[in-house]
C-alpha atoms as a PDB file:
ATOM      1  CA  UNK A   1     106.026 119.441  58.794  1.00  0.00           C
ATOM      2  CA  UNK A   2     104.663 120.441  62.134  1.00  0.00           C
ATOM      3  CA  UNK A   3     107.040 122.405  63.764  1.00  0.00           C
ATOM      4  CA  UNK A   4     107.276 123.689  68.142  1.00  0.00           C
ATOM      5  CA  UNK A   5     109.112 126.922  69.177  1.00  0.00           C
ATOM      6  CA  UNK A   6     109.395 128.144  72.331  1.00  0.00           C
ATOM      7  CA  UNK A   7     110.557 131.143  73.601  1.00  0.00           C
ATOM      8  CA  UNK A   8     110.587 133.229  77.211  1.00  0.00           C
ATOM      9  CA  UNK A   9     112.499 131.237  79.504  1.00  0.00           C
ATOM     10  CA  UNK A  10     115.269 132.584  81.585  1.00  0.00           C
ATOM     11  CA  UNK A  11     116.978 134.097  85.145  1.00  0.00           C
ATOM     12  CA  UNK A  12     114.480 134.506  88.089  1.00  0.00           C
ATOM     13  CA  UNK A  13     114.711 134.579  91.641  1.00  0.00           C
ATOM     14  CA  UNK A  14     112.094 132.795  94.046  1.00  0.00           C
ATOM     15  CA  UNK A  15     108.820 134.269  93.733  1.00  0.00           C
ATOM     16  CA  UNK A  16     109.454 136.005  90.442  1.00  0.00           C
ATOM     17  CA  UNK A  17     106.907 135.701  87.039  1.00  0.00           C
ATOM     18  CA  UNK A  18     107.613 134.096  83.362  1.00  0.00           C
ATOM     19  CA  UNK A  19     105.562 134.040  80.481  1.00  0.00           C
ATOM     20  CA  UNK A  20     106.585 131.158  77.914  1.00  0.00           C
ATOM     21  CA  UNK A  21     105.491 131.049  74.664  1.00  0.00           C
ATOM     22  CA  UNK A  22     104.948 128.100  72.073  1.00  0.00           C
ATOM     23  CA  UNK A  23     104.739 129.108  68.395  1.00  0.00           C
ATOM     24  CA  UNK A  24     103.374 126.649  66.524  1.00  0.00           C
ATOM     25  CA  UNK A  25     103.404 126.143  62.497  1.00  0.00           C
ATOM     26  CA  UNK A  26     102.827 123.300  60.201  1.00  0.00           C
ATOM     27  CA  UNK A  27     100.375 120.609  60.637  1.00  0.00           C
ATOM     28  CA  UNK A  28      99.471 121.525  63.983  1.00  0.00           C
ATOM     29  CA  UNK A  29      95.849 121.644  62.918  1.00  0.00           C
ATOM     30  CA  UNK A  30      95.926 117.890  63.197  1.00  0.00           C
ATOM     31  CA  UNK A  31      96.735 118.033  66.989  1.00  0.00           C
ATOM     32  CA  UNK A  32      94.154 118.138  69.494  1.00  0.00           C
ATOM     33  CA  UNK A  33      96.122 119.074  72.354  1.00  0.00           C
ATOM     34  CA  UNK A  34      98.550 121.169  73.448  1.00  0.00           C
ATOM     35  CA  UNK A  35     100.782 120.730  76.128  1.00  0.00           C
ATOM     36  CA  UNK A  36     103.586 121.661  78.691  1.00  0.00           C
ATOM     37  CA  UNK A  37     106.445 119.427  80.263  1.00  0.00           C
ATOM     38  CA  UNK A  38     109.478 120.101  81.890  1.00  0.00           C
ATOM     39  CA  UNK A  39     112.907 118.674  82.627  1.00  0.00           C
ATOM     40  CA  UNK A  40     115.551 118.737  85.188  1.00  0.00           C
ATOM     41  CA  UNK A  41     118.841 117.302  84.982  1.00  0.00           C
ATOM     42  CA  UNK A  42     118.899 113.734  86.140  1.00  0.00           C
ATOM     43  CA  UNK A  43     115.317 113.336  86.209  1.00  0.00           C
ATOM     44  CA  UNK A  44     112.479 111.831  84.044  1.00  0.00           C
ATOM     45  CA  UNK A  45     110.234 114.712  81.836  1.00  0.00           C
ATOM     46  CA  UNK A  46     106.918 115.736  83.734  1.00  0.00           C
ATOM     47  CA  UNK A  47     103.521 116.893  82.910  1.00  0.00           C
ATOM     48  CA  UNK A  48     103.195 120.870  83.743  1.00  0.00           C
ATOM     49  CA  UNK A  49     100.182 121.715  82.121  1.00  0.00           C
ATOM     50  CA  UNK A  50      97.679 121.124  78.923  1.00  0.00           C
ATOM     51  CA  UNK A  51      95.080 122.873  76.627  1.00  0.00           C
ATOM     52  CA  UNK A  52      92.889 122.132  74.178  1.00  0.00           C
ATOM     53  CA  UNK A  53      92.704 123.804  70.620  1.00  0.00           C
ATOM     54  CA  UNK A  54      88.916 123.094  70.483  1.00  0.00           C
ATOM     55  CA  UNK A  55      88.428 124.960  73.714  1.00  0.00           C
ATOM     56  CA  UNK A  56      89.590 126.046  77.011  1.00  0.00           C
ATOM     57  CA  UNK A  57      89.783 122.954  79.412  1.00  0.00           C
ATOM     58  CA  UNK A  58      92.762 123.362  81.425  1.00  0.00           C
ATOM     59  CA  UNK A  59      94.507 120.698  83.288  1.00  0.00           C
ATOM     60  CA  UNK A  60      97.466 121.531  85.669  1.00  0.00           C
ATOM     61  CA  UNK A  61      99.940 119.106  87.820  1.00  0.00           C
ATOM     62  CA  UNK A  62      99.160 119.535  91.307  1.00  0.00           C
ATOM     63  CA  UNK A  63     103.055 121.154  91.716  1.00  0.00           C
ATOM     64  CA  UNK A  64     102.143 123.677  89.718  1.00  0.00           C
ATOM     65  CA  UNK A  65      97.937 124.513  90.248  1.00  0.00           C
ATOM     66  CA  UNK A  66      97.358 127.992  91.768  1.00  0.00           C
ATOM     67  CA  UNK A  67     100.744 129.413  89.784  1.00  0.00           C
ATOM     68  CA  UNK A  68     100.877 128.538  86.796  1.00  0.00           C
ATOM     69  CA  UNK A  69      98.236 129.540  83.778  1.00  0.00           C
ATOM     70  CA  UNK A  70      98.027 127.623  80.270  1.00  0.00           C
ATOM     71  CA  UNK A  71      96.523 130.223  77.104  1.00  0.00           C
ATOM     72  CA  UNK A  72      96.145 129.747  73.666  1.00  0.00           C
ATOM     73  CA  UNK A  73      95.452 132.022  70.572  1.00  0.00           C
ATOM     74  CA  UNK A  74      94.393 130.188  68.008  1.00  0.00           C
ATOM     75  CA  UNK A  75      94.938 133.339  65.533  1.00  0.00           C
ATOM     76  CA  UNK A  76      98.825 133.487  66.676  1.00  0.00           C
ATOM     77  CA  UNK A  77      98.906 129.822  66.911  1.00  0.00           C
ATOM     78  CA  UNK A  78     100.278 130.268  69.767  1.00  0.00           C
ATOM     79  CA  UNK A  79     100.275 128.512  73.211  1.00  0.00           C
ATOM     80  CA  UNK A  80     101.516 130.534  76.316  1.00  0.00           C
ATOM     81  CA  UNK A  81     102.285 129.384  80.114  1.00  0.00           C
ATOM     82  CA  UNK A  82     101.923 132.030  82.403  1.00  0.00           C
ATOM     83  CA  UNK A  83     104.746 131.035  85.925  1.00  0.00           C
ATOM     84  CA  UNK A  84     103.870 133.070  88.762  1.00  0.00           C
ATOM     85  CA  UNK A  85     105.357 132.614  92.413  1.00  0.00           C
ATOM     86  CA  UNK A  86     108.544 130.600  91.231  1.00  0.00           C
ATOM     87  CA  UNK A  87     110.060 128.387  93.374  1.00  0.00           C
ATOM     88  CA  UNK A  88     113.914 126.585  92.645  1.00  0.00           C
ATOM     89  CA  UNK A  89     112.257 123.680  91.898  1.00  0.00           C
ATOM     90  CA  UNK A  90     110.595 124.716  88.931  1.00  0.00           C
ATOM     91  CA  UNK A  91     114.016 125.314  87.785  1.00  0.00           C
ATOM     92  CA  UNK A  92     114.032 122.635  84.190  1.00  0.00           C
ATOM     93  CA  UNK A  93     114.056 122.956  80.638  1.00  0.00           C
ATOM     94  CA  UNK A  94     110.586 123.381  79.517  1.00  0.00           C
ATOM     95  CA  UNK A  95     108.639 121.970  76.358  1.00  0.00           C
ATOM     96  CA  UNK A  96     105.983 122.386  74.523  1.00  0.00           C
ATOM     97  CA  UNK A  97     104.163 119.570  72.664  1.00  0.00           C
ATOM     98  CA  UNK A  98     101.355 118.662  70.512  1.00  0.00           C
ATOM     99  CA  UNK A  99      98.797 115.354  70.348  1.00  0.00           C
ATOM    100  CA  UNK A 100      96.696 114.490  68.286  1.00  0.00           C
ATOM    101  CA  UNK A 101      94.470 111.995  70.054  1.00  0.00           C
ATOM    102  CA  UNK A 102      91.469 113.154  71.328  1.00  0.00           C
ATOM    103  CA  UNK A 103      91.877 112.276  74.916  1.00  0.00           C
ATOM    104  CA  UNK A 104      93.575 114.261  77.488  1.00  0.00           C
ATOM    105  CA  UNK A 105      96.777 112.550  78.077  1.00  0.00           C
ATOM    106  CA  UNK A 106      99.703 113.679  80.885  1.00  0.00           C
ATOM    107  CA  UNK A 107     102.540 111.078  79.501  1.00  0.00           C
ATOM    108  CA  UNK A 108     104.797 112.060  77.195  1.00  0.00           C
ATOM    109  CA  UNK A 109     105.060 109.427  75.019  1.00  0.00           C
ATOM    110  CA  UNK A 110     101.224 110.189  73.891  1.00  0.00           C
ATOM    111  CA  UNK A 111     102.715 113.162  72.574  1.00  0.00           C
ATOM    112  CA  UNK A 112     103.635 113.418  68.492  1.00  0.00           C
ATOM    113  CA  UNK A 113     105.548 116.889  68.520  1.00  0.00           C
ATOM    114  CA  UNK A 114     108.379 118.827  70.656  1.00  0.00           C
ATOM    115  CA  UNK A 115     109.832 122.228  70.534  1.00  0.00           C
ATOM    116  CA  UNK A 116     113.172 122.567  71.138  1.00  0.00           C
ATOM    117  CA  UNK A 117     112.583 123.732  74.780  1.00  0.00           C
ATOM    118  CA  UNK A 118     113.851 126.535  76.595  1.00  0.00           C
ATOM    119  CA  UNK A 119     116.065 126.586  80.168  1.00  0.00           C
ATOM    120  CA  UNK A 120     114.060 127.922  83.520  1.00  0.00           C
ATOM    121  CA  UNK A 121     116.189 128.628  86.078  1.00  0.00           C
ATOM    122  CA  UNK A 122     114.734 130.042  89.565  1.00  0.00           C
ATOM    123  CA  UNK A 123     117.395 131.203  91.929  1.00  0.00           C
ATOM    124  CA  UNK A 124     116.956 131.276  95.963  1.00  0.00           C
END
Protein backbone atom coordinates (compact mmCIF):
# COMPACT_ATOMS: atom_id res chain seq x y z
CA UNK A 1 0.00 0.00 0.00
CA UNK A 2 1.07 3.50 -0.80
CA UNK A 3 1.78 5.15 2.18
CA UNK A 4 2.39 9.61 2.99
CA UNK A 5 4.54 10.83 5.95
CA UNK A 6 5.20 14.06 6.75
CA UNK A 7 7.37 15.53 9.01
CA UNK A 8 8.88 19.31 9.92
CA UNK A 9 6.07 21.28 10.96
CA UNK A 10 6.01 23.31 14.08
CA UNK A 11 6.36 26.88 16.32
CA UNK A 12 7.36 30.00 14.23
CA UNK A 13 6.95 33.52 14.55
CA UNK A 14 6.04 35.90 11.50
CA UNK A 15 8.68 35.94 9.04
CA UNK A 16 10.39 32.79 10.23
CA UNK A 17 11.46 29.54 7.69
CA UNK A 18 10.13 25.69 7.64
CA UNK A 19 11.18 22.95 5.67
CA UNK A 20 8.42 20.06 5.44
CA UNK A 21 9.10 16.89 4.32
CA UNK A 22 6.89 14.07 2.63
CA UNK A 23 8.30 10.53 2.75
CA UNK A 24 6.77 8.52 0.50
CA UNK A 25 6.74 4.47 0.25
CA UNK A 26 4.61 1.96 -1.43
CA UNK A 27 3.02 2.29 -4.72
CA UNK A 28 3.84 5.76 -5.13
CA UNK A 29 5.45 4.94 -8.45
CA UNK A 30 1.94 4.86 -9.82
CA UNK A 31 1.34 8.59 -8.94
CA UNK A 32 2.15 11.25 -11.23
CA UNK A 33 1.94 14.06 -8.99
CA UNK A 34 2.81 15.19 -5.92
CA UNK A 35 1.26 17.67 -3.97
CA UNK A 36 0.77 20.13 -0.97
CA UNK A 37 -2.55 21.30 0.84
CA UNK A 38 -3.27 22.80 3.93
CA UNK A 39 -5.97 23.18 6.56
CA UNK A 40 -7.20 25.57 9.08
CA UNK A 41 -9.75 25.02 11.55
CA UNK A 42 -13.17 25.83 10.25
CA UNK A 43 -12.18 26.09 6.80
CA UNK A 44 -12.24 23.97 3.55
CA UNK A 45 -8.50 22.19 2.55
CA UNK A 46 -6.50 24.38 -0.08
CA UNK A 47 -4.05 23.88 -2.78
CA UNK A 48 -0.37 25.10 -1.53
CA UNK A 49 1.73 23.76 -4.02
CA UNK A 50 2.50 20.68 -6.62
CA UNK A 51 5.35 18.72 -8.39
CA UNK A 52 5.78 16.36 -10.75
CA UNK A 53 7.78 12.99 -10.35
CA UNK A 54 8.58 13.02 -14.12
CA UNK A 55 10.12 16.44 -13.78
CA UNK A 56 10.31 19.74 -12.22
CA UNK A 57 7.14 21.83 -13.19
CA UNK A 58 6.15 23.68 -10.24
CA UNK A 59 2.83 25.17 -9.62
CA UNK A 60 2.21 27.43 -6.52
CA UNK A 61 -1.20 29.19 -5.12
CA UNK A 62 -0.90 32.74 -5.60
CA UNK A 63 -0.94 33.06 -1.38
CA UNK A 64 1.95 31.37 -1.29
CA UNK A 65 4.26 32.23 -4.83
CA UNK A 66 7.50 34.11 -3.99
CA UNK A 67 7.74 32.06 -0.36
CA UNK A 68 7.21 29.00 -0.64
CA UNK A 69 9.47 26.26 -2.76
CA UNK A 70 8.18 22.61 -3.76
CA UNK A 71 11.49 19.80 -4.22
CA UNK A 72 11.58 16.36 -4.82
CA UNK A 73 14.28 13.54 -4.65
CA UNK A 74 13.28 10.89 -6.39
CA UNK A 75 16.24 8.69 -4.72
CA UNK A 76 14.76 9.60 -1.06
CA UNK A 77 11.34 9.48 -2.39
CA UNK A 78 10.91 12.28 -0.89
CA UNK A 79 8.92 15.54 -1.50
CA UNK A 80 9.96 18.73 0.49
CA UNK A 81 8.19 22.35 0.84
CA UNK A 82 10.50 24.90 1.57
CA UNK A 83 8.13 28.13 3.87
CA UNK A 84 10.01 31.19 3.91
CA UNK A 85 8.62 34.68 5.18
CA UNK A 86 5.69 33.12 7.32
CA UNK A 87 2.84 34.95 7.91
CA UNK A 88 -0.20 33.82 10.75
CA UNK A 89 -2.15 32.90 8.09
CA UNK A 90 -0.24 30.16 6.89
CA UNK A 91 -0.87 28.86 10.25
CA UNK A 92 -2.93 25.04 9.16
CA UNK A 93 -2.25 21.54 9.23
CA UNK A 94 -0.42 20.68 6.17
CA UNK A 95 -0.62 17.53 3.76
CA UNK A 96 0.98 15.91 1.43
CA UNK A 97 -0.71 13.91 -1.37
CA UNK A 98 -0.23 11.86 -4.36
CA UNK A 99 -2.27 11.55 -8.00
CA UNK A 100 -2.04 9.55 -10.31
CA UNK A 101 -3.67 11.21 -13.29
CA UNK A 102 -1.61 12.77 -15.59
CA UNK A 103 -2.97 16.23 -15.47
CA UNK A 104 -2.08 18.86 -13.08
CA UNK A 105 -4.93 19.09 -10.78
CA UNK A 106 -5.32 21.80 -7.58
CA UNK A 107 -8.64 20.01 -6.00
CA UNK A 108 -8.34 17.67 -3.59
CA UNK A 109 -10.62 15.24 -4.41
CA UNK A 110 -8.33 14.43 -7.68
CA UNK A 111 -6.03 13.31 -5.18
CA UNK A 112 -5.69 9.22 -4.32
CA UNK A 113 -3.24 9.45 -1.22
CA UNK A 114 -2.77 11.58 2.19
CA UNK A 115 -0.19 11.69 4.84
CA UNK A 116 -1.22 12.11 8.06
CA UNK A 117 -0.33 15.88 8.04
CA UNK A 118 1.56 17.87 10.33
CA UNK A 119 0.36 21.28 12.47
CA UNK A 120 1.98 24.86 11.21
CA UNK A 121 1.54 27.34 13.50
CA UNK A 122 3.00 31.03 12.78
CA UNK A 123 2.79 33.32 15.73
CA UNK A 124 2.58 37.36 15.44
Amino acid sequence: QAQLKESGGGLVQAGGSLRLSCAASGRIFSSRVMAWFRQAPGKEREFVALIRWSGANTYYADSVKGRFTISRDNAKNTVYLQMNSLKPEDTAVYYCAADRHIALSTVARDYDYWGQGTQVTVSS
